[in-house]
N, C-alpha and C. Protein backbone atom coordinates (compact mmCIF):
# COMPACT_ATOMS: atom_id res chain seq x y z
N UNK A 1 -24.63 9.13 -84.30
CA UNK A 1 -25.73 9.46 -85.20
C UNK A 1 -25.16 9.94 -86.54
N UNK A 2 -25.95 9.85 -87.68
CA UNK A 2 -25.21 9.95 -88.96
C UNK A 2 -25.07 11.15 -89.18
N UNK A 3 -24.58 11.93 -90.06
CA UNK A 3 -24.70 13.26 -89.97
C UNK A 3 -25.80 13.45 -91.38
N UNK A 4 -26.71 14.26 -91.56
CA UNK A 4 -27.23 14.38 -92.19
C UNK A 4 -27.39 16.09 -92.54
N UNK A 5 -27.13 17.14 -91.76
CA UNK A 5 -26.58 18.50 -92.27
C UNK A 5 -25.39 19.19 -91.92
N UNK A 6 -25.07 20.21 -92.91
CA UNK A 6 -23.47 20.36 -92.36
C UNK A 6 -23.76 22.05 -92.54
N UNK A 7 -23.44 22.73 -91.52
CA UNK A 7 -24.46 24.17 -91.49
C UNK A 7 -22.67 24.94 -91.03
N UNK A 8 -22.37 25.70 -91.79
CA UNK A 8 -21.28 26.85 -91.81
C UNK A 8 -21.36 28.40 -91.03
N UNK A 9 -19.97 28.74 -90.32
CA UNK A 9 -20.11 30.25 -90.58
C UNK A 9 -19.41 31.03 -92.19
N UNK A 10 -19.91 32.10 -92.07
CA UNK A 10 -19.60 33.03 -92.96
C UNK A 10 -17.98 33.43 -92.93
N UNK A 11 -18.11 34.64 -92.18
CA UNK A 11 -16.88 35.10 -91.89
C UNK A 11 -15.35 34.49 -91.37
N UNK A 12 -14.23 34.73 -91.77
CA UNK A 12 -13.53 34.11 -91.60
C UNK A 12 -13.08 32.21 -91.93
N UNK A 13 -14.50 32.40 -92.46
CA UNK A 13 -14.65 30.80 -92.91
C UNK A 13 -14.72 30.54 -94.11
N UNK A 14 -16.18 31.24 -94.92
CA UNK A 14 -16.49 31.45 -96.55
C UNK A 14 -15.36 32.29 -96.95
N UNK A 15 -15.49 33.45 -96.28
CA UNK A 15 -14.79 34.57 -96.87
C UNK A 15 -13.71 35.01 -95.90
N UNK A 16 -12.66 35.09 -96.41
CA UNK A 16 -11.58 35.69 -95.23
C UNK A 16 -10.68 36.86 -95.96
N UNK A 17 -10.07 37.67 -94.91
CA UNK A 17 -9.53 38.79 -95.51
C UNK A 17 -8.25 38.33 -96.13
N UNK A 18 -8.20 38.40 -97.40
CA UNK A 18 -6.74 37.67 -98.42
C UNK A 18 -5.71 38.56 -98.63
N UNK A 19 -5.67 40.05 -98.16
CA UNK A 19 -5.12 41.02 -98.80
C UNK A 19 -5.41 41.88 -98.31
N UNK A 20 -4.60 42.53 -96.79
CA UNK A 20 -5.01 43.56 -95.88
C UNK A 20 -4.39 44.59 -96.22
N UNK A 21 -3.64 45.32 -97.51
CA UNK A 21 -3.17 46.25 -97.80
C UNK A 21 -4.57 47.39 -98.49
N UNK A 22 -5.64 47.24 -99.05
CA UNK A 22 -6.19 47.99 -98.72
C UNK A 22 -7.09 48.39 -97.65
N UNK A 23 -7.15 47.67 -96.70
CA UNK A 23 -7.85 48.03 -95.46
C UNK A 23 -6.17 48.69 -94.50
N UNK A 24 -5.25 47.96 -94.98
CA UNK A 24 -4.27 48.92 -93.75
C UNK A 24 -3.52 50.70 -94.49
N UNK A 25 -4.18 50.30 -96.31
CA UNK A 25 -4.11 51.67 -97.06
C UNK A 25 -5.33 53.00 -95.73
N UNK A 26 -5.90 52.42 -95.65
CA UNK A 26 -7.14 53.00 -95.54
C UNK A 26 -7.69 53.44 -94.06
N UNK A 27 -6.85 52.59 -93.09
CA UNK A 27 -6.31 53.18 -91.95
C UNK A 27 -5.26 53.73 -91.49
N UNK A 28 -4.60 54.03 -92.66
CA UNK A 28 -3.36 55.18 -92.43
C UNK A 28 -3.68 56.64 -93.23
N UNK A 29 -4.78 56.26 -93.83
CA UNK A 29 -5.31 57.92 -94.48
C UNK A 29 -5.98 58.24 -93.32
N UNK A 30 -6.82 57.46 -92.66
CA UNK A 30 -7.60 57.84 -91.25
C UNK A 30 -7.16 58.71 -90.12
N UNK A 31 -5.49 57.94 -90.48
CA UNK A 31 -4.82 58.13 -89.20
C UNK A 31 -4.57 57.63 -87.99
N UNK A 32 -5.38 56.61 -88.32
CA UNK A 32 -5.56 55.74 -86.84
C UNK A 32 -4.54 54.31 -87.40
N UNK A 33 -4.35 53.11 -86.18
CA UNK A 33 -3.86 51.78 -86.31
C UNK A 33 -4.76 51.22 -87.28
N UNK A 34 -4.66 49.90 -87.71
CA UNK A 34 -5.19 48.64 -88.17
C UNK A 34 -6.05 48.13 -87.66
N UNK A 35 -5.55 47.83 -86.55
CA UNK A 35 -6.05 47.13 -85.49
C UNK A 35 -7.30 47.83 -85.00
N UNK A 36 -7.29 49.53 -84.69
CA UNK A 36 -8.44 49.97 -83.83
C UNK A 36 -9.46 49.99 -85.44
N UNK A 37 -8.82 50.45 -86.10
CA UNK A 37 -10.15 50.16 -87.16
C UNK A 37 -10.76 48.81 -87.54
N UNK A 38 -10.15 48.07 -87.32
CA UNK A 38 -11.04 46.42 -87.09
C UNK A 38 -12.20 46.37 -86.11
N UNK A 39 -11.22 46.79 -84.98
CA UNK A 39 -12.45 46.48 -83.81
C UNK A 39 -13.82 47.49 -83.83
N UNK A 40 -13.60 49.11 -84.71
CA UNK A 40 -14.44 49.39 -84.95
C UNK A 40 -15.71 49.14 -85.73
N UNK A 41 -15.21 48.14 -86.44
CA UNK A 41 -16.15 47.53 -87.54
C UNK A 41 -16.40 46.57 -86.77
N UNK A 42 -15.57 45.61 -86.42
CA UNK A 42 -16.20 44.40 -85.73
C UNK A 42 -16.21 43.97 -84.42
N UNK A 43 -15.54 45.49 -83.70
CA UNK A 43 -16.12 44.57 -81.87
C UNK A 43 -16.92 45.68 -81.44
N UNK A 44 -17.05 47.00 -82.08
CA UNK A 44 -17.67 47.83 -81.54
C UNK A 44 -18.94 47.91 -80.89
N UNK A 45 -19.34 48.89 -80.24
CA UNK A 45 -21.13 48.28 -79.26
C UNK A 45 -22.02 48.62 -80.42
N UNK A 46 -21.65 49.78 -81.97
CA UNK A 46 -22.39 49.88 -82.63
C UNK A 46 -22.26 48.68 -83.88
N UNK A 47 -21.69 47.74 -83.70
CA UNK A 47 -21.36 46.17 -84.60
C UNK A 47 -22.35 45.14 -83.83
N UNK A 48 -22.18 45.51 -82.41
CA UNK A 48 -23.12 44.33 -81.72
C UNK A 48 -24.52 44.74 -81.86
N UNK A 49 -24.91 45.77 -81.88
CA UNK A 49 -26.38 46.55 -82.45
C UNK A 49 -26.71 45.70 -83.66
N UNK A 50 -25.59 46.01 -84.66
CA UNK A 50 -26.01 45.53 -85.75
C UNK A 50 -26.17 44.44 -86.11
N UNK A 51 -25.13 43.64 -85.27
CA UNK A 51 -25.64 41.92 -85.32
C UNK A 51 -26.55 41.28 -85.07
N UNK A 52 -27.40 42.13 -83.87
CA UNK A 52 -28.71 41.80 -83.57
C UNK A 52 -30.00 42.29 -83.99
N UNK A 53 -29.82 43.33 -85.01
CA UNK A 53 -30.84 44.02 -85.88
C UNK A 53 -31.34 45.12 -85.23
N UNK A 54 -29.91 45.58 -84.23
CA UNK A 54 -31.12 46.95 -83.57
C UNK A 54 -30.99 48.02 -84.42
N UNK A 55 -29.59 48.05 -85.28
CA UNK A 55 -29.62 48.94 -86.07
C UNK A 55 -29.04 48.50 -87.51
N UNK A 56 -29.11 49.31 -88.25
CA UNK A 56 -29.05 48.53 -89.35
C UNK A 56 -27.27 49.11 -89.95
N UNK A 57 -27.09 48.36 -91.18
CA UNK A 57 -25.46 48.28 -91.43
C UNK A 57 -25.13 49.68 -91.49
N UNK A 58 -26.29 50.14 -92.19
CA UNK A 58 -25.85 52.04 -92.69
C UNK A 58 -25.82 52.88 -91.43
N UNK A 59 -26.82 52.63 -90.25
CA UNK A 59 -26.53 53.60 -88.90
C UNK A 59 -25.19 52.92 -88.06
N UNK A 60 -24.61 51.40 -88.57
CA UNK A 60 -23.33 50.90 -87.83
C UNK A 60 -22.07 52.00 -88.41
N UNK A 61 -21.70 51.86 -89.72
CA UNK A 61 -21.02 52.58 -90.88
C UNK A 61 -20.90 54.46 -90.31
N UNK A 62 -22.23 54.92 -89.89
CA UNK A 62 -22.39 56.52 -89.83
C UNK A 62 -21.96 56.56 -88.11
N UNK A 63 -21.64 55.70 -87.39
CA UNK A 63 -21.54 55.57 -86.40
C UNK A 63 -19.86 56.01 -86.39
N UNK A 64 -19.56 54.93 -87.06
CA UNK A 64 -17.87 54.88 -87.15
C UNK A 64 -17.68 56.09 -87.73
N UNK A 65 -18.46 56.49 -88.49
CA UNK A 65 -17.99 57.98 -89.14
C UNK A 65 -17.92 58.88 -88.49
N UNK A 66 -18.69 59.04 -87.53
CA UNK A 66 -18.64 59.90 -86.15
C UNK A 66 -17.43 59.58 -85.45
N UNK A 67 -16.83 58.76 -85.11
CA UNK A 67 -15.66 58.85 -84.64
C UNK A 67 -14.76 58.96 -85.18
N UNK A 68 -14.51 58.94 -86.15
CA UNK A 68 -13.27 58.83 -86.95
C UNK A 68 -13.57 60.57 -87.92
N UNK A 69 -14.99 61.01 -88.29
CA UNK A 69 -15.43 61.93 -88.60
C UNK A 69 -15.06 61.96 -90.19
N UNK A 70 -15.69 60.76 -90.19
CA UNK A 70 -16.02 60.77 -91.87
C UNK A 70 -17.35 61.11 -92.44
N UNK A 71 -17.19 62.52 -93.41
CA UNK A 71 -18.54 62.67 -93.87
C UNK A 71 -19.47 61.30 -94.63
N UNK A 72 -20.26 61.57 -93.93
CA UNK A 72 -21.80 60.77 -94.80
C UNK A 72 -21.48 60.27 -95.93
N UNK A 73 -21.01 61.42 -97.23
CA UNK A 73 -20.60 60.83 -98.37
C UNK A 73 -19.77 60.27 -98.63
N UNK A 74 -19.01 60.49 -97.70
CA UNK A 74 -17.40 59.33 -98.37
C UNK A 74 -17.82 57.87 -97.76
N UNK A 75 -18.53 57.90 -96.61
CA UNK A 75 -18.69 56.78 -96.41
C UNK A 75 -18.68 55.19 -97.11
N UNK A 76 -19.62 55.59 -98.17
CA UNK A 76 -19.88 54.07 -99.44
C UNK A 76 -18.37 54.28 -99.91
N UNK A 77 -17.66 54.92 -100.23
CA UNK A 77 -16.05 54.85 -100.88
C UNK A 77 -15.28 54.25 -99.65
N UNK A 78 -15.70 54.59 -98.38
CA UNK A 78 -15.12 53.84 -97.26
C UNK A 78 -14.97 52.69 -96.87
N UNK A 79 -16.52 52.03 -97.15
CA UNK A 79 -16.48 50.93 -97.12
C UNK A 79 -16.51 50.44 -98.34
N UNK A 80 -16.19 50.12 -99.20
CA UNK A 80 -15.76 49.45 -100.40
C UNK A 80 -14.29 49.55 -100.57
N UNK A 81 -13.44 50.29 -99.62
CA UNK A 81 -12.35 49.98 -100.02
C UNK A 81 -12.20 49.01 -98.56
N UNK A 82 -12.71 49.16 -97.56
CA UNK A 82 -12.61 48.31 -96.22
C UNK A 82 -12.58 46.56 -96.83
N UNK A 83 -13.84 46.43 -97.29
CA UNK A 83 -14.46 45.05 -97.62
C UNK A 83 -12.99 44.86 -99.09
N UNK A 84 -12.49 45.33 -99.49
CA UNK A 84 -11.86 45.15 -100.59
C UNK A 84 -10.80 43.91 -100.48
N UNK A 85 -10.16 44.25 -99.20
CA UNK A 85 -9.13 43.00 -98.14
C UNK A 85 -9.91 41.69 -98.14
N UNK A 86 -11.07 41.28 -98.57
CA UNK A 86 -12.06 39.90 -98.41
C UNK A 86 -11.73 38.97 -99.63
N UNK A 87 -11.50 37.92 -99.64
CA UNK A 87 -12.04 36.72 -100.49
C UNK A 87 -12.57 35.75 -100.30
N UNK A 88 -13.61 35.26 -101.18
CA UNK A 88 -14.03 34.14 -101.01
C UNK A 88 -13.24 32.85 -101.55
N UNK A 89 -13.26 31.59 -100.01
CA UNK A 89 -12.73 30.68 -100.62
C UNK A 89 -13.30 29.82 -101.49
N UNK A 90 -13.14 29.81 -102.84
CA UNK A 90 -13.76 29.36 -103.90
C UNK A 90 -13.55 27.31 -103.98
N UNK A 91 -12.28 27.16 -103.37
CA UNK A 91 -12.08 25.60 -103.37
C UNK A 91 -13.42 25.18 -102.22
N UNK A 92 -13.16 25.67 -101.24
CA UNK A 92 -14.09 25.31 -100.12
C UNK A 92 -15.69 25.60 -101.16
N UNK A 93 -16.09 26.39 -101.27
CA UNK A 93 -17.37 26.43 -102.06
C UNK A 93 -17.67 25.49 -102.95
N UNK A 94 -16.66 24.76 -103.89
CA UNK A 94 -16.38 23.68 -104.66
C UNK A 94 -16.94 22.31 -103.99
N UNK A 95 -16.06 22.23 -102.64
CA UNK A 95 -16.63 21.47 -101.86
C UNK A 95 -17.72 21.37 -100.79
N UNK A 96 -18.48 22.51 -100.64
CA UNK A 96 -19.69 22.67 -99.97
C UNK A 96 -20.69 22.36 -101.40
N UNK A 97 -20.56 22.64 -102.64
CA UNK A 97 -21.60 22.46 -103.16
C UNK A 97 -21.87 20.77 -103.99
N UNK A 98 -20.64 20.20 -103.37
CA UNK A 98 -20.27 18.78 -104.03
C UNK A 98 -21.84 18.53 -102.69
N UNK A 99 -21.30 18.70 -102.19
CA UNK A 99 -22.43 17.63 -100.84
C UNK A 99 -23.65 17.75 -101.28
N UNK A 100 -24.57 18.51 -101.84
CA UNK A 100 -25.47 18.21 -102.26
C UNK A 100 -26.06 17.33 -103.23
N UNK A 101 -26.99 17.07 -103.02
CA UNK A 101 -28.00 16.66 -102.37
C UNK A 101 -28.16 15.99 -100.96
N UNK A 102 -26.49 15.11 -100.87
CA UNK A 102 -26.67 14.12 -99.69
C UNK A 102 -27.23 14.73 -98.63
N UNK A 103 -26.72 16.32 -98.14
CA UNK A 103 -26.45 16.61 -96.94
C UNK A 103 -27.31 17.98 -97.23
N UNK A 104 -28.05 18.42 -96.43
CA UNK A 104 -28.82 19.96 -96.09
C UNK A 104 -28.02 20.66 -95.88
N UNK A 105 -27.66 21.56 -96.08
CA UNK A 105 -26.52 22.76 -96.14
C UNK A 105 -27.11 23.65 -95.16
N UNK A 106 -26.76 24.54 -94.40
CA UNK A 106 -27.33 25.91 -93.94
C UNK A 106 -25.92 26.99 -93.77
N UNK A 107 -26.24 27.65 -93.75
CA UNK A 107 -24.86 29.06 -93.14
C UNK A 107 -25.65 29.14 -91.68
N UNK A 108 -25.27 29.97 -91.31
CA UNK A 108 -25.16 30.21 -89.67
C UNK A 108 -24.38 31.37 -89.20
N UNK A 109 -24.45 33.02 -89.00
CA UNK A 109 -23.57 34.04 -89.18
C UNK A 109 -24.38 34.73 -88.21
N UNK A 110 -23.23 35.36 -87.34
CA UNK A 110 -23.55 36.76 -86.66
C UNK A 110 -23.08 37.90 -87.66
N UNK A 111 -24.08 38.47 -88.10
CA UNK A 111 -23.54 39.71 -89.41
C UNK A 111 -24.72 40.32 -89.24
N UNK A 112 -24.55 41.58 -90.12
CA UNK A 112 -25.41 43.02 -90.24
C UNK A 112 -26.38 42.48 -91.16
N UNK A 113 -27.42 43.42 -91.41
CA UNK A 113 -28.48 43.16 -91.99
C UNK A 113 -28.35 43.42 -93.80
N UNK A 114 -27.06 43.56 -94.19
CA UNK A 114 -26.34 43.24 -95.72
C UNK A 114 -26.10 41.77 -96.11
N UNK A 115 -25.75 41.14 -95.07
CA UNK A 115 -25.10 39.97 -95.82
C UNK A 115 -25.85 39.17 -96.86
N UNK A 116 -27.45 39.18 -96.30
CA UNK A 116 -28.15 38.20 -97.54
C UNK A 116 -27.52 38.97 -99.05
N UNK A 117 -27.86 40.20 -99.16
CA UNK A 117 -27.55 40.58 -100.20
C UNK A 117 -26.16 40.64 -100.95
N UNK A 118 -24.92 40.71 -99.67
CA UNK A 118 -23.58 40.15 -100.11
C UNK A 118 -23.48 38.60 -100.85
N UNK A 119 -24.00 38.01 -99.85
CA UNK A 119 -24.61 36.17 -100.62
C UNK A 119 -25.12 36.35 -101.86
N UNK A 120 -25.86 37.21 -102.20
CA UNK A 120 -26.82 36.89 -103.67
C UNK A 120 -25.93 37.20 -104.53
N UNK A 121 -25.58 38.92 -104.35
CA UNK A 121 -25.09 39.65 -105.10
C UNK A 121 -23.61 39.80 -105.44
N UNK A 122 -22.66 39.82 -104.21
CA UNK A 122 -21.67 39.51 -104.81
C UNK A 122 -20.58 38.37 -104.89
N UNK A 123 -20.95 38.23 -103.45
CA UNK A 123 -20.21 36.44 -104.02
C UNK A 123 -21.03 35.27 -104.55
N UNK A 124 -22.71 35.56 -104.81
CA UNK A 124 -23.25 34.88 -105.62
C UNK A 124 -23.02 33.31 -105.29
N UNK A 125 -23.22 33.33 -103.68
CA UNK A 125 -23.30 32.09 -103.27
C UNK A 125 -24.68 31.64 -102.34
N UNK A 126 -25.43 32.13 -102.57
CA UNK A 126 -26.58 31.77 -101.40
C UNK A 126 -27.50 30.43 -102.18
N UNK A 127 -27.28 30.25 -103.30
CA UNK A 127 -28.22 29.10 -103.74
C UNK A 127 -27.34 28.13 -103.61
N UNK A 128 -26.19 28.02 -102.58
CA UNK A 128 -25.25 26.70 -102.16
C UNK A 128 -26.02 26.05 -101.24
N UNK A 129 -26.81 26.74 -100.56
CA UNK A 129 -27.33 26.84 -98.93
C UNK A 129 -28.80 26.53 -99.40
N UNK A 130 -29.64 25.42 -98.74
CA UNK A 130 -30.61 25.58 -98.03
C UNK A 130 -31.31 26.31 -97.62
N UNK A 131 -30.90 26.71 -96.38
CA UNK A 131 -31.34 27.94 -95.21
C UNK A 131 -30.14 28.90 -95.01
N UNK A 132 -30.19 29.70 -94.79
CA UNK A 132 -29.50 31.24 -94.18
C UNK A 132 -30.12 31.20 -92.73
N UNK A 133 -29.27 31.67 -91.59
CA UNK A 133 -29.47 31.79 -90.44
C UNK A 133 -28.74 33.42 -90.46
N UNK A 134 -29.06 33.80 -90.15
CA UNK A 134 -28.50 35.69 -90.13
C UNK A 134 -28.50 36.56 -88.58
N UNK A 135 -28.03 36.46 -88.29
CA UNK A 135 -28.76 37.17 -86.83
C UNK A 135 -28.99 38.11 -86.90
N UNK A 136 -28.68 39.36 -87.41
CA UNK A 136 -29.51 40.44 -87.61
C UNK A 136 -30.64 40.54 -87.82
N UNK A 137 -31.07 39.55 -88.58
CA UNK A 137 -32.65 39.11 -89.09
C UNK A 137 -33.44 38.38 -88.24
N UNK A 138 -32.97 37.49 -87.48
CA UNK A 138 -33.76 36.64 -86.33
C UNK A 138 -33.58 37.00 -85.29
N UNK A 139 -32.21 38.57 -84.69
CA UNK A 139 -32.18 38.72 -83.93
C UNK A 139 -31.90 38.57 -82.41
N UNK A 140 -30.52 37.86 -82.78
CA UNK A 140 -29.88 36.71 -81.85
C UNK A 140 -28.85 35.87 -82.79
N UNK A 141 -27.91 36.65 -81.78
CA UNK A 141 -26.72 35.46 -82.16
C UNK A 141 -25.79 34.87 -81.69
N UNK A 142 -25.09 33.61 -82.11
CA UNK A 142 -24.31 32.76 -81.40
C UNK A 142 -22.96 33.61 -80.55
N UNK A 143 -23.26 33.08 -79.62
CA UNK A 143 -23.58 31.30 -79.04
C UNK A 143 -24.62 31.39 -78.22
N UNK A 144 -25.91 32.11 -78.24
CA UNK A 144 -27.18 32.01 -77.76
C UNK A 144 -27.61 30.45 -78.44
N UNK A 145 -27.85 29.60 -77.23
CA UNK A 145 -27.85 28.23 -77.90
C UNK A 145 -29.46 28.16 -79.08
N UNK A 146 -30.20 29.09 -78.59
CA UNK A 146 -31.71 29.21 -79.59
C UNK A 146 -31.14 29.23 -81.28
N UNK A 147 -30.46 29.90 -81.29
CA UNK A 147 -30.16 30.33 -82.91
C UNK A 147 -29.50 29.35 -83.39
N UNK A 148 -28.70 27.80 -82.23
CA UNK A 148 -28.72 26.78 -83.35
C UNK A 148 -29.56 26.27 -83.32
N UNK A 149 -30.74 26.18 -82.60
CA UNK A 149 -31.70 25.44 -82.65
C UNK A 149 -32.37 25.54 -83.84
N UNK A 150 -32.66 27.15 -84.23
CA UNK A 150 -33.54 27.49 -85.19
C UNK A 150 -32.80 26.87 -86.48
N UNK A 151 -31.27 27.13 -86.49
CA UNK A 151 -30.68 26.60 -87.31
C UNK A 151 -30.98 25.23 -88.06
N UNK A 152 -31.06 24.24 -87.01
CA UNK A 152 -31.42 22.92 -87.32
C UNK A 152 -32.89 22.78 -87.52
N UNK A 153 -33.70 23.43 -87.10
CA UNK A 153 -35.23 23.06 -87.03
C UNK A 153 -35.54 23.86 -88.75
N UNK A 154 -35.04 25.06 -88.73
CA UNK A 154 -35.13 25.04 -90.69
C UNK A 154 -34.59 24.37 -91.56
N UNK A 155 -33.60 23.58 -91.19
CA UNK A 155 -33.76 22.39 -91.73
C UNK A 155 -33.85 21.11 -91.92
N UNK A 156 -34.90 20.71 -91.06
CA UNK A 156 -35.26 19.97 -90.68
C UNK A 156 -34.89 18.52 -90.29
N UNK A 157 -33.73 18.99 -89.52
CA UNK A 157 -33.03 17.61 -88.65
C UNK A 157 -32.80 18.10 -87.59
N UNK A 158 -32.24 16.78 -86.91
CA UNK A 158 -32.41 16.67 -85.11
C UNK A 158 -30.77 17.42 -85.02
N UNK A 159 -30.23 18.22 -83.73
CA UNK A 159 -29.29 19.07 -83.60
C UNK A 159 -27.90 18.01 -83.65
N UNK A 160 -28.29 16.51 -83.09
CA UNK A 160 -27.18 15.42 -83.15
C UNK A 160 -26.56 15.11 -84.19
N UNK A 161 -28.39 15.26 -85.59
CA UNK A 161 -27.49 15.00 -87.23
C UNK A 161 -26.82 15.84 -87.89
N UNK A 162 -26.50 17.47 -87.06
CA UNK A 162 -25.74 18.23 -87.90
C UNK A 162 -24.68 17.86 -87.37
N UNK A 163 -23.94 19.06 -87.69
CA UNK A 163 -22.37 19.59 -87.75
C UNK A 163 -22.09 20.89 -87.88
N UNK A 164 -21.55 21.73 -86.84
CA UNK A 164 -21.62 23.44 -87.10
C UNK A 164 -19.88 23.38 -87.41
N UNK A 165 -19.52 24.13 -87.90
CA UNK A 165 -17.93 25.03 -88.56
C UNK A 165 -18.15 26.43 -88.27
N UNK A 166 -17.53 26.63 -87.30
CA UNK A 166 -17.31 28.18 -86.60
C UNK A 166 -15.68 28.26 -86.47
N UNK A 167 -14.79 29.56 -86.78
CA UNK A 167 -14.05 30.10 -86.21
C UNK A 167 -13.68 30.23 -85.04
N UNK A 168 -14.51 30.59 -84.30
CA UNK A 168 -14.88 31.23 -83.30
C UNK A 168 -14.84 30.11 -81.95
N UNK A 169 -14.31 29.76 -81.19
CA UNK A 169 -13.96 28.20 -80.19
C UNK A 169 -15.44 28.87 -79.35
N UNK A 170 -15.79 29.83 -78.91
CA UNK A 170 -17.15 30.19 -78.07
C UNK A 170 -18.29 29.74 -79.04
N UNK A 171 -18.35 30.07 -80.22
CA UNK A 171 -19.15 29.60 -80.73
C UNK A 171 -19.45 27.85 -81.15
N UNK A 172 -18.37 27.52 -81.24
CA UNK A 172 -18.05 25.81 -81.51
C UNK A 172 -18.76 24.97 -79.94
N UNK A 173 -18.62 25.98 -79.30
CA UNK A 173 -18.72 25.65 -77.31
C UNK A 173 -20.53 25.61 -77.72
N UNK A 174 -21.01 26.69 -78.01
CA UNK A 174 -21.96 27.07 -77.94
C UNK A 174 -23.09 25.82 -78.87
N UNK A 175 -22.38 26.05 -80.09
CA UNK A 175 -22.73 24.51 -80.71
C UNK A 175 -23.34 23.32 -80.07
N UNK A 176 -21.96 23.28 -79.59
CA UNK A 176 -21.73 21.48 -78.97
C UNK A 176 -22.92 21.54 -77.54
N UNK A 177 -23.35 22.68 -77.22
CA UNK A 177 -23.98 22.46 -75.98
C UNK A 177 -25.59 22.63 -76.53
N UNK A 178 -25.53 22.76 -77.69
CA UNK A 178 -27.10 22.91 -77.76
C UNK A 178 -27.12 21.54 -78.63
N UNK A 179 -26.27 20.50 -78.78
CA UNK A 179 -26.25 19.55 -79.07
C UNK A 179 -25.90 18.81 -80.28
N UNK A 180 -25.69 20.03 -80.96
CA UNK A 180 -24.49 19.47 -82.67
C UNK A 180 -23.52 18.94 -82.28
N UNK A 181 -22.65 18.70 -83.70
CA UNK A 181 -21.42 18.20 -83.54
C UNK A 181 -21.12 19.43 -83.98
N UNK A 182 -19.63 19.61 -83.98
CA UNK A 182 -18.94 21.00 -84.14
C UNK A 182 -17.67 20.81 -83.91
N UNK A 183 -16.93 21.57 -85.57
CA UNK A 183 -15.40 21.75 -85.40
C UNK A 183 -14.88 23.64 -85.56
N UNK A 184 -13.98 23.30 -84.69
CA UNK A 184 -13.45 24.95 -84.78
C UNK A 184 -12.67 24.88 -86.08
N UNK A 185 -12.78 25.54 -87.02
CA UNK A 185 -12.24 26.06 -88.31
C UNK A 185 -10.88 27.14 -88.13
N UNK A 186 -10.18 25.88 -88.61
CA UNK A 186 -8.39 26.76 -88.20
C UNK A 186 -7.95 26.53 -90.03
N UNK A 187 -8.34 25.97 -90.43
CA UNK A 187 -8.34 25.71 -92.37
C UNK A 187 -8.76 24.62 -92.92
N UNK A 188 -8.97 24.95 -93.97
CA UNK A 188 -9.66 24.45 -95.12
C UNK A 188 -9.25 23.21 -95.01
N UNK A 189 -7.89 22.59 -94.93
CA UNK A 189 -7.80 21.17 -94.96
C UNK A 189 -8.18 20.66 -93.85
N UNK A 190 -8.00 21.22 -92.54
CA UNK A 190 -8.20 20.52 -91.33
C UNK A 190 -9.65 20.28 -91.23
N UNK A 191 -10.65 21.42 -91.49
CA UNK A 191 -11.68 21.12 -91.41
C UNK A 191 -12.55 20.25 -92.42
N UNK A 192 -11.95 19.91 -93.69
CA UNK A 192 -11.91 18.70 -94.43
C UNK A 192 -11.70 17.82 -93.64
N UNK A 193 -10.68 17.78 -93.38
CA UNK A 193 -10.32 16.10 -92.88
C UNK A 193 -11.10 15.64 -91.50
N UNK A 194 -11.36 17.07 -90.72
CA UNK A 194 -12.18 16.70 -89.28
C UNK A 194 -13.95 15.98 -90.10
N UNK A 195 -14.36 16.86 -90.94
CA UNK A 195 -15.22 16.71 -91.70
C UNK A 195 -15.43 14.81 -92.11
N UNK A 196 -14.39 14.49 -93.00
CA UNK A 196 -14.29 12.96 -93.62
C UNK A 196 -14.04 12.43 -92.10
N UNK A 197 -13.87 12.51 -91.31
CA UNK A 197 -13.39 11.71 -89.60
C UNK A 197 -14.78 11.16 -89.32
N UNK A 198 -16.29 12.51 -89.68
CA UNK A 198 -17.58 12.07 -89.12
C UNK A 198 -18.26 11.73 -90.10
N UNK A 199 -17.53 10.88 -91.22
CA UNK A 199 -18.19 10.60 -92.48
C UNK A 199 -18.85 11.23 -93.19
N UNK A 200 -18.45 12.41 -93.39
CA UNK A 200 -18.93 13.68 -94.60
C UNK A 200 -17.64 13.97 -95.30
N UNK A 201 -18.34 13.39 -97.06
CA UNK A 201 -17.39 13.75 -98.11
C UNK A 201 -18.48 13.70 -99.08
C-alpha cells in the first residue's frame, strides 16, 4: 500500500540530548549519578503519571524535588538547566518539512502535558505537523495500540498508509501490530534511507 502519512516520535528522534555536560553539571551539584537523575525524570512512577495526564509536568518536577529536596523555587532554574543537554535536529526538520504537501505529517509522543507548548514556543516546530498526538492529553500512550489508531484516524488515512519512527523497538512492535508500517530510529541517515526503501522522499 502506498504510503500516504509519515507520523514521528519526539524525543530522542526530533530532539536528542547533544550535550550532557549540563545535565551531568547538575547532577553532581545534587549529588547524586547521571544516570539516577535520568530515570528520575524519565522512568519514574511520577513521569508515567505524567505521560498519561494524571498529573501534570509541575506536580512531576515537585515530585523529584521531594526526593532529591529541592526547594519549590529553584525548581524552574532546575529544569532549564536539565532540558539545556537537548537539540533539535534541524537537518531532519529540513526534511520532514520537504514532504509536504505530498504526505500528512503527525508527531506521536509519550510526554508531559508541556510539550505542545515546547513545539510552539521553543523549538517552533509544530506548524511542520498536521496533527500532534500527545499522551498526556489523550491520555494513553504507546504502545497501547488505540493511540496509533487515533493517530491515523486524525489524519485521515488507513493505519497500512502510514509509517510510525519510534526509538523505542516496543513502540515500533506496538506500531506494526496495530497495523502501520514502522522503523526503529537508530539515525537520521538510516531512517532516511529505510524511509526512500517505502518510497518516501
Amino acid at each position: 500500500m502506498p504510503i500516504e502519512a509519515v507520523i514521528w516520535d519526539y524525543g530522542s528522534v526530533l530532539v536528542r540530548m547533544v550535550d550532557e555536560t549540563p545535565r551531568r553539571k547538575l547532577a553532581e551539584r545534587l549529588g547524586i549519578r547521571l544516570d539516577t537523575l535520568n530515570r528520575l525524570v524519565f522512568e519514574s512512577e511520577s513521569a508515567r503519571r505524567g505521560s498519561i495526564g494524571e498529573i501534570s509536568i509541575a506536580q512531576h518536577w515537585q515530585a523529584i524535588g521531594r526526593i532529591l529536596r529541592i526547594q519549590d523555587a529553584d525548581l524552574p532554574g532546575v529544569m532549564d538547566e536539565f532540558w539545556q543537554a537537548d537539540g533539535l535536529d534541524q537537518d531532519l526538520m529540513t526534511f520532514i518539512r520537504s514532504l509536504r504537501p505530498r504526505y500528512r505529517l503527525g508527531l506521536l509522543s509519550n510526554a508531559w502535558d508541556d510539550l505542545r507548548d515546547q513545539l510552539i514556543q521553543r523549538w517552533q516546530i509544530a506548524d511542520a505537523f498536521d496533527d500532534l498526538v500527545i499522551s498526556a492529553e489523550v491520555r494513553m500512550q504507546k504502545p497501547d495500540l488505540r493511540i496509533y489508531q487515533l493517530a491515523v484516524d486524525r489524519l485521515g488515512v488507513l493505519p497500512e498508509n502510514a509509517v510510525f519512527l519510534d526509538d523505542v523497538q516496543a513502540n515500533v512492535d506496538g506500531a506494526r501490530q496495530a497495523g502501520l508500517q514502522a522503523i526503529q530510529f537508530t539515525s537520521r541517515a538510516d531512517a532516511l534511507a529505510q524511509l526512500t526503501a517505502l518510497g518516501v522522499s
